[in-house]
N, C-alpha and C. Protein backbone atom coordinates (compact mmCIF):
# COMPACT_ATOMS: atom_id res chain seq x y z
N UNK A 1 181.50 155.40 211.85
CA UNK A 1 181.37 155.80 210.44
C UNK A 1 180.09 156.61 210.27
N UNK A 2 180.26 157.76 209.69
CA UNK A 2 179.19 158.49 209.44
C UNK A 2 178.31 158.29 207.86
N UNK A 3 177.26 158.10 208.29
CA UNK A 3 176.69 157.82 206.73
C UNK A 3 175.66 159.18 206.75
N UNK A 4 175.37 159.65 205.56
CA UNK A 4 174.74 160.70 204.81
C UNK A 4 173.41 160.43 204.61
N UNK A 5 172.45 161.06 205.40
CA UNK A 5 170.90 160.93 205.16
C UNK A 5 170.61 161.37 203.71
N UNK A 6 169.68 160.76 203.23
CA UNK A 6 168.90 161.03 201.72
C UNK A 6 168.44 162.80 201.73
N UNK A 7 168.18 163.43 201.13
CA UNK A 7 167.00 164.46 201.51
C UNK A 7 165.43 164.00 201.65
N UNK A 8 164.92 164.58 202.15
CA UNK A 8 163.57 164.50 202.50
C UNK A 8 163.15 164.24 200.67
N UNK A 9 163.31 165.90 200.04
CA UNK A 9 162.33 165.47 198.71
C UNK A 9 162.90 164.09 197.95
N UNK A 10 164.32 163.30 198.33
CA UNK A 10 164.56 162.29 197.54
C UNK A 10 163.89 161.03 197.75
N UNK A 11 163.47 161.03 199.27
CA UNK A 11 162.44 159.95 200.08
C UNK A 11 160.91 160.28 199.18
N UNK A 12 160.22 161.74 199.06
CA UNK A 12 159.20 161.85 198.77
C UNK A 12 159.17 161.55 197.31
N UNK A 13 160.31 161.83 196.06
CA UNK A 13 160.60 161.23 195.22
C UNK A 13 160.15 159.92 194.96
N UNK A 14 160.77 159.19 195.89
CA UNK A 14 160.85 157.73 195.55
C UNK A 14 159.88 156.62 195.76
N UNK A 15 159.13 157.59 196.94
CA UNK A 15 157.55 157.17 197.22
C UNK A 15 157.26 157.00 196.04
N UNK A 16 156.94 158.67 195.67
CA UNK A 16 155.71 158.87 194.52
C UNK A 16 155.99 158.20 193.44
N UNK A 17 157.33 157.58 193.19
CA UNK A 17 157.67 156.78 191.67
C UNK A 17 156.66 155.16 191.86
N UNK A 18 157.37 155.06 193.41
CA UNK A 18 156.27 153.69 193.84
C UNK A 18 154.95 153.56 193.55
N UNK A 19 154.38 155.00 193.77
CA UNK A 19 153.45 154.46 194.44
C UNK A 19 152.39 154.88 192.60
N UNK A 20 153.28 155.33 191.43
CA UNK A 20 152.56 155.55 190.32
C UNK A 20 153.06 153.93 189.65
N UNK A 21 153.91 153.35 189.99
CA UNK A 21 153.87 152.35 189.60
C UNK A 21 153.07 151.45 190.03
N UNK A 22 152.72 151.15 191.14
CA UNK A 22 151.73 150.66 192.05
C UNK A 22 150.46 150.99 191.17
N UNK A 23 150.14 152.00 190.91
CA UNK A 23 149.23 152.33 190.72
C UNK A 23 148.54 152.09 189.16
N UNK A 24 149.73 152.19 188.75
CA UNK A 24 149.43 151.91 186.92
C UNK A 24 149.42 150.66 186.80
N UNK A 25 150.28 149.18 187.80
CA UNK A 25 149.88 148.06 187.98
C UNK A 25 148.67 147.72 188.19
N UNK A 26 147.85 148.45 188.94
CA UNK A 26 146.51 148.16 189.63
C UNK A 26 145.49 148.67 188.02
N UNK A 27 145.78 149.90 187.85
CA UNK A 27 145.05 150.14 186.66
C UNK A 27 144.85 149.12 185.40
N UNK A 28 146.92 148.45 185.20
CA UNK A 28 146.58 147.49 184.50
C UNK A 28 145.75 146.02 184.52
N UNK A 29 145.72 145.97 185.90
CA UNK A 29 145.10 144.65 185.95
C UNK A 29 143.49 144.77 185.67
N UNK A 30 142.85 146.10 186.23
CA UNK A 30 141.62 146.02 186.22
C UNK A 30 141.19 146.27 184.40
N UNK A 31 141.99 146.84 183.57
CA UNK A 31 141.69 146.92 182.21
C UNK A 31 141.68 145.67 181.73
N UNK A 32 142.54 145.07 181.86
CA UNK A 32 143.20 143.48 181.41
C UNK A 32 141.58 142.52 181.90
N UNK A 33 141.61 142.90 183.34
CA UNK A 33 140.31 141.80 183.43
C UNK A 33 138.86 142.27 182.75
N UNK A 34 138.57 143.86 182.65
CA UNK A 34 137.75 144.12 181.19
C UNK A 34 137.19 143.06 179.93
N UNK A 35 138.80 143.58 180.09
CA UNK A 35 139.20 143.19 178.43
C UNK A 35 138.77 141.56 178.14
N UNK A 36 139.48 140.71 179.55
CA UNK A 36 138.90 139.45 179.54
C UNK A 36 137.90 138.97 179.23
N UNK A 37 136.63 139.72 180.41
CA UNK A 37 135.50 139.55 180.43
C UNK A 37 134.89 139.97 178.93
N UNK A 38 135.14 141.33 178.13
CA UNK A 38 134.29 141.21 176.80
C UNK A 38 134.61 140.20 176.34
N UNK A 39 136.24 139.85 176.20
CA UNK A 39 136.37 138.43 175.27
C UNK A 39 135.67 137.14 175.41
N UNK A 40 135.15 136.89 176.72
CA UNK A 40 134.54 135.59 176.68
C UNK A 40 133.30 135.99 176.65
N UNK A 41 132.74 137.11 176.64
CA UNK A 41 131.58 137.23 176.51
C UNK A 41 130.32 137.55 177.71
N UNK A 42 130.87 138.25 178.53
CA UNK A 42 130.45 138.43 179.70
C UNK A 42 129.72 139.70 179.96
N UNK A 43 128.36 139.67 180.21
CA UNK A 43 128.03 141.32 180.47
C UNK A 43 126.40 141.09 181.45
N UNK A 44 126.07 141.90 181.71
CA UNK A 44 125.19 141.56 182.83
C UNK A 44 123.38 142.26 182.07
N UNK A 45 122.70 141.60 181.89
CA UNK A 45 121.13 141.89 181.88
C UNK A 45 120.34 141.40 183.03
N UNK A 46 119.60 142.86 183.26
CA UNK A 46 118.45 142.09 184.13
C UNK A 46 119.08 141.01 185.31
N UNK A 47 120.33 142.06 185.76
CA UNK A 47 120.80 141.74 186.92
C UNK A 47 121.92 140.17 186.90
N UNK A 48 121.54 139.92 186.06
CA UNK A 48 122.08 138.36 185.48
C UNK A 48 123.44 138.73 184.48
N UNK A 49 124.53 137.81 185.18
CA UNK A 49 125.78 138.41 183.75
C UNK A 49 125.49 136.87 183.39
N UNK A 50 125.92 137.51 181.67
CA UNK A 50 125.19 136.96 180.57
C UNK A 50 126.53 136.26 180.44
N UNK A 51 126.59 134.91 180.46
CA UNK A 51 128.11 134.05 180.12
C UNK A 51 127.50 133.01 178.95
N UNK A 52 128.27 133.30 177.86
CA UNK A 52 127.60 131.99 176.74
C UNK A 52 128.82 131.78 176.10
N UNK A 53 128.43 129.93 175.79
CA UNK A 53 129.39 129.35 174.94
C UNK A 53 128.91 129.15 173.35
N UNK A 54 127.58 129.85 172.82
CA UNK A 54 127.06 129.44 171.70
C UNK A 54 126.35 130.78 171.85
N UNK A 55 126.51 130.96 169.95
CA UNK A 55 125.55 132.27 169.93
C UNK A 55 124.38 132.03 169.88
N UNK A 56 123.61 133.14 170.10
CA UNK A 56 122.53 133.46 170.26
C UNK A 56 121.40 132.82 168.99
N UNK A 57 120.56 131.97 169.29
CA UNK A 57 120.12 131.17 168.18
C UNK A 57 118.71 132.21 167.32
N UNK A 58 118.42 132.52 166.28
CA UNK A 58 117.71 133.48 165.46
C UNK A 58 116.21 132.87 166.00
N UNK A 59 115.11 133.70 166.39
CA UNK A 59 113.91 133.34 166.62
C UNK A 59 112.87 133.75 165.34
N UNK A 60 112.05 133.25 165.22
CA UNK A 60 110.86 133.68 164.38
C UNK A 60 109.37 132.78 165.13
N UNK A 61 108.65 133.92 165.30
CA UNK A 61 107.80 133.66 166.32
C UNK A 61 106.94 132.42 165.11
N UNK A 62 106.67 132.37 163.83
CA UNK A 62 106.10 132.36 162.79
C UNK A 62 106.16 130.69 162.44
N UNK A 63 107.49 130.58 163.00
CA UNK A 63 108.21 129.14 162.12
C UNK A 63 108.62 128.21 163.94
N UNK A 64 108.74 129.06 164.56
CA UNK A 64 109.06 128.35 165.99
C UNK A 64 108.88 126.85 166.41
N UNK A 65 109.16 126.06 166.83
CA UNK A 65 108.46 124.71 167.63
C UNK A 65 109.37 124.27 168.49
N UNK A 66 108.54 123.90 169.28
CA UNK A 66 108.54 123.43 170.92
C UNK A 66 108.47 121.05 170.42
N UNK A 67 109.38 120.79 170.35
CA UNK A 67 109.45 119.32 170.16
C UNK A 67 109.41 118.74 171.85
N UNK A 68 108.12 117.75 171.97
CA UNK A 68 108.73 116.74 172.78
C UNK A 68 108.40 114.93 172.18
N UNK A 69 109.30 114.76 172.61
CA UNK A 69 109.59 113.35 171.78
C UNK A 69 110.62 112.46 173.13
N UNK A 70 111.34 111.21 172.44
CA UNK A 70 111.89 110.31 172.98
C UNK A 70 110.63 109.12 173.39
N UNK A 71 110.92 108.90 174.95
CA UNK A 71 110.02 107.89 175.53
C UNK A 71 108.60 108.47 175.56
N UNK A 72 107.62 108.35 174.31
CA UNK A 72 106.26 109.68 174.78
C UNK A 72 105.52 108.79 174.07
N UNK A 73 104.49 108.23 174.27
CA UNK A 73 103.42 107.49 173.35
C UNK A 73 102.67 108.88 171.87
N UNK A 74 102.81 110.01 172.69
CA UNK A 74 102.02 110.97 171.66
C UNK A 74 103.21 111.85 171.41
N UNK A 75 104.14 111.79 170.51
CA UNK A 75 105.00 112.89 170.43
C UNK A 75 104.52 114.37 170.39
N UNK A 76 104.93 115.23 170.65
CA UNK A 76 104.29 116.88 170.26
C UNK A 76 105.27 117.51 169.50
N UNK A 77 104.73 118.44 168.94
CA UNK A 77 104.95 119.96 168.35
C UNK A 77 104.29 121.20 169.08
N UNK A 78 104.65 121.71 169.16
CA UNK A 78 104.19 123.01 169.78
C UNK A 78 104.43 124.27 169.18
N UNK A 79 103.65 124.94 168.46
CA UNK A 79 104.36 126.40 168.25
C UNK A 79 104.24 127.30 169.22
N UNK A 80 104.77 128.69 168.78
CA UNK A 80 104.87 129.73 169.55
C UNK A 80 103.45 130.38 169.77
N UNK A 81 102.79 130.31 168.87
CA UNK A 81 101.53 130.48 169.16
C UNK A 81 100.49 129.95 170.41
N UNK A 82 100.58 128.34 170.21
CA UNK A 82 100.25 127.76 171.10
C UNK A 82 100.38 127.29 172.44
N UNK A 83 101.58 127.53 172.49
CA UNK A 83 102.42 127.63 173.57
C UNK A 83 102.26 128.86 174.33
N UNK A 84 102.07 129.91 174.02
CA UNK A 84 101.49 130.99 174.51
C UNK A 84 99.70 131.06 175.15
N UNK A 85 99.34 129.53 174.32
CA UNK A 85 97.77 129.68 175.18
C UNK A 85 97.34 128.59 176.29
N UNK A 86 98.73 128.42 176.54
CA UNK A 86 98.64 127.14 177.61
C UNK A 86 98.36 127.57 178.72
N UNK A 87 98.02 126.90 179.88
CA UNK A 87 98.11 127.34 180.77
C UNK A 87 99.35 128.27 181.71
N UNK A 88 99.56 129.41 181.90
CA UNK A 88 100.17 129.56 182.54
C UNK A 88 100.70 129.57 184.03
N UNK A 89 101.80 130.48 184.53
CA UNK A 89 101.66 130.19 186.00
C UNK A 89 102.88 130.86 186.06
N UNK A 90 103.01 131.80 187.17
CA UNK A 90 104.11 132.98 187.62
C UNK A 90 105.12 132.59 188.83
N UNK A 91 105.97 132.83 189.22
CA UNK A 91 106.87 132.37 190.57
C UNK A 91 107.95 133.47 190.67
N UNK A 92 107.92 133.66 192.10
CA UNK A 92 109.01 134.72 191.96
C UNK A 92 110.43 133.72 192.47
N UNK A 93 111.33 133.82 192.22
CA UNK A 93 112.06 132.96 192.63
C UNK A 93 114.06 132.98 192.85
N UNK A 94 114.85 132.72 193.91
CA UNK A 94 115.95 133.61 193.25
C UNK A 94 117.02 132.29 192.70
N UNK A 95 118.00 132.82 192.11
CA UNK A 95 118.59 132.27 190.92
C UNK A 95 119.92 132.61 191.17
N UNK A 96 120.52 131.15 191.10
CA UNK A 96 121.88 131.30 191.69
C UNK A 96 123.02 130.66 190.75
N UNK A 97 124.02 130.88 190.35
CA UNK A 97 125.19 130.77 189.94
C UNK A 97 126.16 129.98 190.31
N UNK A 98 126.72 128.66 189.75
CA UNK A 98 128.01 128.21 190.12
C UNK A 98 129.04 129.02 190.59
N UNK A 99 129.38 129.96 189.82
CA UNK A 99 130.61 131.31 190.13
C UNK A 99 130.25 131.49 191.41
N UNK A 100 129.25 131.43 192.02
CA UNK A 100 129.22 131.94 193.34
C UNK A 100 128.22 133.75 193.62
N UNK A 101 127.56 133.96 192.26
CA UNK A 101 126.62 135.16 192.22
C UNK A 101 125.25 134.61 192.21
N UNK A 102 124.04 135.15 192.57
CA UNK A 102 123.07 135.34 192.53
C UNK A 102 122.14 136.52 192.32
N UNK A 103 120.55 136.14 192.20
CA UNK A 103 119.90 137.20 191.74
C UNK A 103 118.61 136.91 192.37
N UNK A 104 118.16 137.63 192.97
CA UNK A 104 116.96 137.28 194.18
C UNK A 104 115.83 138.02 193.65
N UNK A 105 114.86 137.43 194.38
CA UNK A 105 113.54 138.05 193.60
C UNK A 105 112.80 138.14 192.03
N UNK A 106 113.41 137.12 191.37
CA UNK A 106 113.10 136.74 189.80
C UNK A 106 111.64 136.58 189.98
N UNK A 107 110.85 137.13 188.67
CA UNK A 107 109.62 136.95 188.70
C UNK A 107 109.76 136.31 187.25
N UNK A 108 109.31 134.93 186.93
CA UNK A 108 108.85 134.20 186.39
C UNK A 108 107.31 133.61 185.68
N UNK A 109 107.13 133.88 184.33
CA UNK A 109 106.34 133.43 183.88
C UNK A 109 106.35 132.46 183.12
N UNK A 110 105.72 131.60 182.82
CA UNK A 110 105.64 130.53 181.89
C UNK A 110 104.95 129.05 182.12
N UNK A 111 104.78 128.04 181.61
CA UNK A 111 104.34 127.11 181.57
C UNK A 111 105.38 125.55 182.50
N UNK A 112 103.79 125.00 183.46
CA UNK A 112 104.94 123.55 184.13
C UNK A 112 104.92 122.32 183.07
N UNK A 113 105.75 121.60 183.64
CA UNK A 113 105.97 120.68 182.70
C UNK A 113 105.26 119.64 182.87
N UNK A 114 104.07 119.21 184.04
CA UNK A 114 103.02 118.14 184.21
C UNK A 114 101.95 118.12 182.87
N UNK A 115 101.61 119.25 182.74
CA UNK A 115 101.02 119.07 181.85
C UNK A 115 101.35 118.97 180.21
N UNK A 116 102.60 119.37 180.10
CA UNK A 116 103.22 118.77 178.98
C UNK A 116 103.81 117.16 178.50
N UNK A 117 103.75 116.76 180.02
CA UNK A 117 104.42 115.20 179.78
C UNK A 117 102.87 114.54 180.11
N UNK A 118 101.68 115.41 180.55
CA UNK A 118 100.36 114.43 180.48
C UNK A 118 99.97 114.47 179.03
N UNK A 119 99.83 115.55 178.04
CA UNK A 119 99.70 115.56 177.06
C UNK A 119 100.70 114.52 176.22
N UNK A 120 102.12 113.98 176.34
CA UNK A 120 102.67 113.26 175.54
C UNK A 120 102.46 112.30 175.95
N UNK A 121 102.02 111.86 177.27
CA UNK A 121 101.68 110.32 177.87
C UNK A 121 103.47 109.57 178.11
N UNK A 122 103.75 110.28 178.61
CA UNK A 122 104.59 109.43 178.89
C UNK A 122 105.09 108.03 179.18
N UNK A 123 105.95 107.41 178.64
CA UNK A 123 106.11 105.67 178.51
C UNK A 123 106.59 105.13 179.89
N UNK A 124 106.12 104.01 180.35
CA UNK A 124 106.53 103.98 181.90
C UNK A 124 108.29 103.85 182.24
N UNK A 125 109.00 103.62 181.07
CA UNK A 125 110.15 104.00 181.50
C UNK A 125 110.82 104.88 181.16
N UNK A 126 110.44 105.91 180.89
CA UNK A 126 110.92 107.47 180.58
C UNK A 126 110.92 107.56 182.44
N UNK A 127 112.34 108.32 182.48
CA UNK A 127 112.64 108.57 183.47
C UNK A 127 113.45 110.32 184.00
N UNK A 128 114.02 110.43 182.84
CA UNK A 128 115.21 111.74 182.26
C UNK A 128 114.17 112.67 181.67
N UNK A 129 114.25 114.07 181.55
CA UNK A 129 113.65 114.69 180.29
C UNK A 129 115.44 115.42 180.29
N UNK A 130 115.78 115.54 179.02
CA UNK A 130 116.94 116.22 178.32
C UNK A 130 115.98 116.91 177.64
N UNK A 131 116.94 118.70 178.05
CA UNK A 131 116.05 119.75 177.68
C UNK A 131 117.22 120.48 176.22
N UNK A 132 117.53 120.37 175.24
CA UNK A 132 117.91 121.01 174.09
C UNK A 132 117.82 122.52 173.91
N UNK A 133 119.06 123.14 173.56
CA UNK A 133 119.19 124.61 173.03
C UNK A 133 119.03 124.63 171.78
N UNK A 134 118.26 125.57 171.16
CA UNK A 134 118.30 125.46 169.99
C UNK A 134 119.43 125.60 169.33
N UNK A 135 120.29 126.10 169.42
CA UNK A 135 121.60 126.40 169.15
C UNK A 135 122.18 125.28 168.57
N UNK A 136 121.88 124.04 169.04
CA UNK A 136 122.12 122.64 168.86
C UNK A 136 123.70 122.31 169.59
N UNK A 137 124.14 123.17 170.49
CA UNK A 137 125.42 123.02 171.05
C UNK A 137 125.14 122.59 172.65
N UNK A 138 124.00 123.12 173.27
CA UNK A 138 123.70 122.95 174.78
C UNK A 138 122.54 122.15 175.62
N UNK A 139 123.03 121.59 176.31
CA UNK A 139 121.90 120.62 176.75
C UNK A 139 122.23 120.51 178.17
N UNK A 140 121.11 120.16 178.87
CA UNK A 140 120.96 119.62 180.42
C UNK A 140 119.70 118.72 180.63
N UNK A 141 119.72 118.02 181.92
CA UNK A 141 118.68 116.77 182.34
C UNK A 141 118.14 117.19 183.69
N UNK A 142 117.06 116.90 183.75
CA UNK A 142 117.07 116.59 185.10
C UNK A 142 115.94 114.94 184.91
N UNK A 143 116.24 114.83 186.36
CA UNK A 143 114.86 113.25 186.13
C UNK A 143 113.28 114.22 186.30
N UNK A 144 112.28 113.27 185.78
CA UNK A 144 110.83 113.03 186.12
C UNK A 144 110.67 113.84 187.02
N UNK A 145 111.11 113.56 188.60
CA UNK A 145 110.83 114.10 189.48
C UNK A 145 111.40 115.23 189.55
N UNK A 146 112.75 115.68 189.17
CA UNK A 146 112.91 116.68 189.92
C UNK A 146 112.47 118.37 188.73
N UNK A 147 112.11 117.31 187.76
CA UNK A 147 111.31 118.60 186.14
C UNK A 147 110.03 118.87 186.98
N UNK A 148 109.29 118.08 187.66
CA UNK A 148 107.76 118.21 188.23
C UNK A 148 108.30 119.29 189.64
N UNK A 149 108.92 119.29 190.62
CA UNK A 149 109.15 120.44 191.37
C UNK A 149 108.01 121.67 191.26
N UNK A 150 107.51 121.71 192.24
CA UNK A 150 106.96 122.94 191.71
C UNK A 150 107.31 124.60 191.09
N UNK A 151 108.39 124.97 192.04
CA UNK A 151 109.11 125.97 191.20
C UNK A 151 109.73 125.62 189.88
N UNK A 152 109.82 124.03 188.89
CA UNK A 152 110.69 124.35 188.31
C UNK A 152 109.32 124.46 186.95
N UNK A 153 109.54 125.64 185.70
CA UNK A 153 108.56 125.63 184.41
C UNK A 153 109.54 126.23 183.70
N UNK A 154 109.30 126.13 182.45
CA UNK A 154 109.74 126.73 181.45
C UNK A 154 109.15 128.08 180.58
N UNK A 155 110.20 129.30 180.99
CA UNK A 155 109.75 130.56 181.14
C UNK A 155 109.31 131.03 180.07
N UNK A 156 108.68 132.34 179.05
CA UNK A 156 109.51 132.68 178.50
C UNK A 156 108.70 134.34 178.60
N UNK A 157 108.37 135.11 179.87
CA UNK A 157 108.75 136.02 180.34
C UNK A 157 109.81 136.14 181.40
N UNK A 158 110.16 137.32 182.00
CA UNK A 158 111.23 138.00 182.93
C UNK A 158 110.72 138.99 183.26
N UNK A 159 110.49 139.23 184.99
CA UNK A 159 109.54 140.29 185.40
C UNK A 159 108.57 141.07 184.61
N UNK A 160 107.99 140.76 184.33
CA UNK A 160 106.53 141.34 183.58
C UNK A 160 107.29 141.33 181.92
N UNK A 161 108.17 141.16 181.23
CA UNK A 161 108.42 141.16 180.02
C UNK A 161 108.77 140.30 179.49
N UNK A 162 108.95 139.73 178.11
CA UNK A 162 109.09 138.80 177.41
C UNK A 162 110.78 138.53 177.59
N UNK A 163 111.41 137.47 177.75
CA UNK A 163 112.88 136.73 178.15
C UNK A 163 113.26 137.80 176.52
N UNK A 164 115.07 138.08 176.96
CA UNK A 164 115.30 138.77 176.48
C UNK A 164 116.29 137.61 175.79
N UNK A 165 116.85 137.80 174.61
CA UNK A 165 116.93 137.12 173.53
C UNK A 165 118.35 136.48 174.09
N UNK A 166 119.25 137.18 174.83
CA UNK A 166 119.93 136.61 175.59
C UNK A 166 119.86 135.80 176.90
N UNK A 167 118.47 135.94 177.22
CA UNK A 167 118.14 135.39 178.24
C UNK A 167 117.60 133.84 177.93
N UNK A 168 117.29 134.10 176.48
CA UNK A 168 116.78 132.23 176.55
C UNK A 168 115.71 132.60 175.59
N UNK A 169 115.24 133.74 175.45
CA UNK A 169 114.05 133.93 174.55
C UNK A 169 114.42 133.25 173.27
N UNK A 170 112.75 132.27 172.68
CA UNK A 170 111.79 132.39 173.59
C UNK A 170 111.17 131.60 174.47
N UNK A 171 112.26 130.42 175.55
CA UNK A 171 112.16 129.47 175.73
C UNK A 171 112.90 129.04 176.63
N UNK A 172 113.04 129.41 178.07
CA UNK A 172 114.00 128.61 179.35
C UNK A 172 113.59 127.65 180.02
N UNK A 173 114.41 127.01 180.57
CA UNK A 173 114.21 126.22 181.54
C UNK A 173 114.44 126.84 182.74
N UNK A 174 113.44 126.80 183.47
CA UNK A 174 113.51 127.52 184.96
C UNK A 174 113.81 126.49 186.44
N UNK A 175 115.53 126.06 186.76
CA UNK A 175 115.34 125.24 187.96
C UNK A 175 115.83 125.76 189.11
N UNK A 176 115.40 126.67 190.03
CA UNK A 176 115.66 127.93 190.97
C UNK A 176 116.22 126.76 191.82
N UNK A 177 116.06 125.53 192.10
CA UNK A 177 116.92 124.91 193.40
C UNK A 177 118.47 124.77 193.06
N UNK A 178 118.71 124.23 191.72
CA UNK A 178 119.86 124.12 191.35
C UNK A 178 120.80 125.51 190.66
N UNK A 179 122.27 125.41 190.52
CA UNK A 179 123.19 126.12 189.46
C UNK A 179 122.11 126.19 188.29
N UNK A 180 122.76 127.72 188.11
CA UNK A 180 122.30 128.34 186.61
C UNK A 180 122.31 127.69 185.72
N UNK A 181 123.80 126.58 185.74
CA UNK A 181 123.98 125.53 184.30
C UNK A 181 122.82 124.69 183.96
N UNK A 182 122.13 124.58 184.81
CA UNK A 182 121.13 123.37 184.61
C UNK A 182 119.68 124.27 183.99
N UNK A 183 119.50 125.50 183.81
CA UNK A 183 118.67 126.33 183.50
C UNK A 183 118.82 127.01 182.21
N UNK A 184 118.33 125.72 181.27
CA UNK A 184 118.74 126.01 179.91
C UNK A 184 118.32 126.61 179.01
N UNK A 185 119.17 127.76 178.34
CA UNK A 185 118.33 128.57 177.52
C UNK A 185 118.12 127.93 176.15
N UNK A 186 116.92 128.59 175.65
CA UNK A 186 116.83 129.16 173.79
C UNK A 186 116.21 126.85 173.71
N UNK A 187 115.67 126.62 175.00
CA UNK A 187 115.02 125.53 174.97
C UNK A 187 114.03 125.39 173.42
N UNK A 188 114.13 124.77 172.55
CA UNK A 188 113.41 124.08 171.28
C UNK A 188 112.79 122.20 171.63
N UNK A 189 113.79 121.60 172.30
CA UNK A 189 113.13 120.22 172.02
C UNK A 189 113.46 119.65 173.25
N UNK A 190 112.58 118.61 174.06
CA UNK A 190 112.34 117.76 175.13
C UNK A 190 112.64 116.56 174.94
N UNK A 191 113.89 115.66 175.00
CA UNK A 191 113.30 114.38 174.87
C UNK A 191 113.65 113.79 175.78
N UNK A 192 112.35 112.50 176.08
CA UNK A 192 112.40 111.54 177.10
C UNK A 192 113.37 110.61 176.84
N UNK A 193 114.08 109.91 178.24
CA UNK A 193 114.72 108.97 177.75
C UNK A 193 114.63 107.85 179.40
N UNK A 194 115.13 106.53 179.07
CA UNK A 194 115.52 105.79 180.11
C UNK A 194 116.55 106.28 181.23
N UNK A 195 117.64 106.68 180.73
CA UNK A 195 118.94 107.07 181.65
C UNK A 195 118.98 108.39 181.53
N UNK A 196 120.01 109.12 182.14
CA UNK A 196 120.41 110.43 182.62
C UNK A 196 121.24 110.86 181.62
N UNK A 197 121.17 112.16 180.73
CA UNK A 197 121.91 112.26 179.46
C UNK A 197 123.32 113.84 180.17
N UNK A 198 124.50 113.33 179.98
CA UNK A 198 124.81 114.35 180.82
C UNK A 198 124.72 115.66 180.14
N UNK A 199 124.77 116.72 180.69
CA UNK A 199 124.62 118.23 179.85
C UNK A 199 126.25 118.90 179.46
N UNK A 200 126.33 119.78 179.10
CA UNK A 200 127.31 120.48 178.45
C UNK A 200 128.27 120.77 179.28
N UNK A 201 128.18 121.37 180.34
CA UNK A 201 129.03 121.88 181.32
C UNK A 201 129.49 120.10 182.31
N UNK A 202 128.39 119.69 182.35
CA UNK A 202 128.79 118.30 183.00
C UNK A 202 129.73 117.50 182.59
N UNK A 203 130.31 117.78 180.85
CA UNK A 203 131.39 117.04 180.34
C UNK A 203 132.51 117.52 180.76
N UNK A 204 132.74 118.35 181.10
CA UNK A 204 133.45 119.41 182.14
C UNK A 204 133.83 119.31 183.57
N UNK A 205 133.12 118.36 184.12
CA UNK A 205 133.50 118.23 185.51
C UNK A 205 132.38 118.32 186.41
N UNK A 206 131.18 119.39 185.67
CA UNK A 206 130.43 119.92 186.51
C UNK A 206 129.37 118.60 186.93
N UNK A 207 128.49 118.80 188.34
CA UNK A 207 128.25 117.83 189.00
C UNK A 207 126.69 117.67 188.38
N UNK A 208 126.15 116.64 188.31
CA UNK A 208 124.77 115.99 187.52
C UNK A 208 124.14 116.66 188.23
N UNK A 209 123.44 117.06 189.79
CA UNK A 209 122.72 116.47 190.37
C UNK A 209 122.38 118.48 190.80
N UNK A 210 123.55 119.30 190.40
CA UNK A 210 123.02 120.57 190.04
C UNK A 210 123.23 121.31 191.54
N UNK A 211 123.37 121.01 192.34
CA UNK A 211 123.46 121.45 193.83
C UNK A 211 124.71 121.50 194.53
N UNK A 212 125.55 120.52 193.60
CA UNK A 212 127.42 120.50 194.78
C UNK A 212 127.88 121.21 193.64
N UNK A 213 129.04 121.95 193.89
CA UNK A 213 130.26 122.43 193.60
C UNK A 213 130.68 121.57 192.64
N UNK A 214 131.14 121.61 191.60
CA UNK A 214 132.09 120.88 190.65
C UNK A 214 133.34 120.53 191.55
C-alpha cells in the first residue's frame, strides 16, 4: 500500500503552529507568575524581595517608642531620639531566606540588646524576649541567649542608610544565623516573658528554633 508523503511546507507549517503555541504557553505562564507575585506583594529592595503580610506601619520620628516591658524590674520607653544616642555597633552580615534566597554582605547598623535588657534589669525568670511589629499583626521570639549572640542587634540603618520603610524602618530585628521570619520588622515593643511565645509564621508550621526547614 502506498501512502502519500505530507509536503515539506505542511511539516514546516505544523512545526511553526507548535512551536507559537509552545511559545505563547511559556509567555503565559511567565505573565501569570508576574501577576502573582504583584498580588501578594512581592518586589525586591536592596537586594532583598520584599514579602509582607501587613502593611507598612506609619512612622513619626516625633511620637515614636521603643517599649520594653514583661519580666523587667525597670520597664522602658525609648524614643527615636534616644535610641539614636545609644551606643551603637555595625556588622556586615549575610541574610538568608526560608524560600531558599539569600543576600550576602549586609552591612548593619544599630544597637545590641545586652545593654537594653541591663538597663531593664531583667527578672531572673525572664527567659523569651518576644519582639512586636508595630503593625500589631507580627511577632517572633527568640530566648535570652540566643537575642545576646553577637551578630544578633536591632538595626535601623542598611548599608550606610537609614532601613527603608519597607525594610523595617525604623526598627529591625537583626538574626543573620536564622530564616528571615525570625528578623522582625517595624519592631515597637520587647516583652520579657517565662516561656517561648510562638511568632506569626510559626502558627503556620514554621519551625521555633529558626534554622530547620518547616
Amino acid at each position: 500500500m502506498n501512502m502519500k508523503k505530507e509536503p515539506h511546507y505542511v511539516l514546516k507549517l505544523i512545526n511553526r503552529r507548535r512551536f507559537l503555541i509552545y511559545l505563547g504557553t511559556f509567555l503565559g505562564i511567565i505573565i501569570a507568575g508576574f501577576s502573582f507575585l504583584k498580588k501578594i506583594g512581592i518586589k525586591t529592595i536592596n537586594r532583598f524581595r520584599i514579602r509582607s503580610i501587613e502593611q507598612v506601619p506609619s512612622f513619626n520620628p516625633d511620637t515614636w517608642k521603643l517599649t520594653i516591658d514583661g519580666l523587667v524590674d525597670t520597664p522602658l520607653i525609648i524614643s527615636y531620639t534616644e535610641l539614636l544616642k545609644l551606643e551603637s555597633e555595625e556588622r556586615v552580615t549575610d541574610f538568608h531566606c526560608v524560600e531558599g534566597w539569600s543576600v550576602e554582605n549586609v552591612k548593619w547598623k544599630g544597637i545590641g540588646l545586652k545593654g537594653l535588657f541591663d538597663k531593664a534589669r531583667l527578672k531572673p525568670e525572664a527567659a523569651f524576649a518576644t519582639f512586636h511589629s508595630a503593625s500589631g499583626v507580627y511577632s517572633d521570639s527568640l530566648s535570652i541567649e540566643e537575642a545576646l549572640e553577637p551578630d544578633v542587634m536591632l538595626a535601623y540603618m542598611l548599608n550606610d542608610e537609614p532601613l527603608p520603610e519597607e525594610q523595617g524602618r525604623p526598627l529591625r530585628l537583626v538574626m543573620p544565623r536564622m530564616f528571615g521570619y525570625k528578623n522582625v520588622k517595624w519592631v515597637n515593643r520587647i516583652t520579657l516573658t517565662k516561656t517561648q511565645e510562638p511568632g506569626y509564621w510559626e502558627g503556620f508550621g514554621y519551625k521555633m528554633d529558626g534554622v530547620s526547614y518547616p
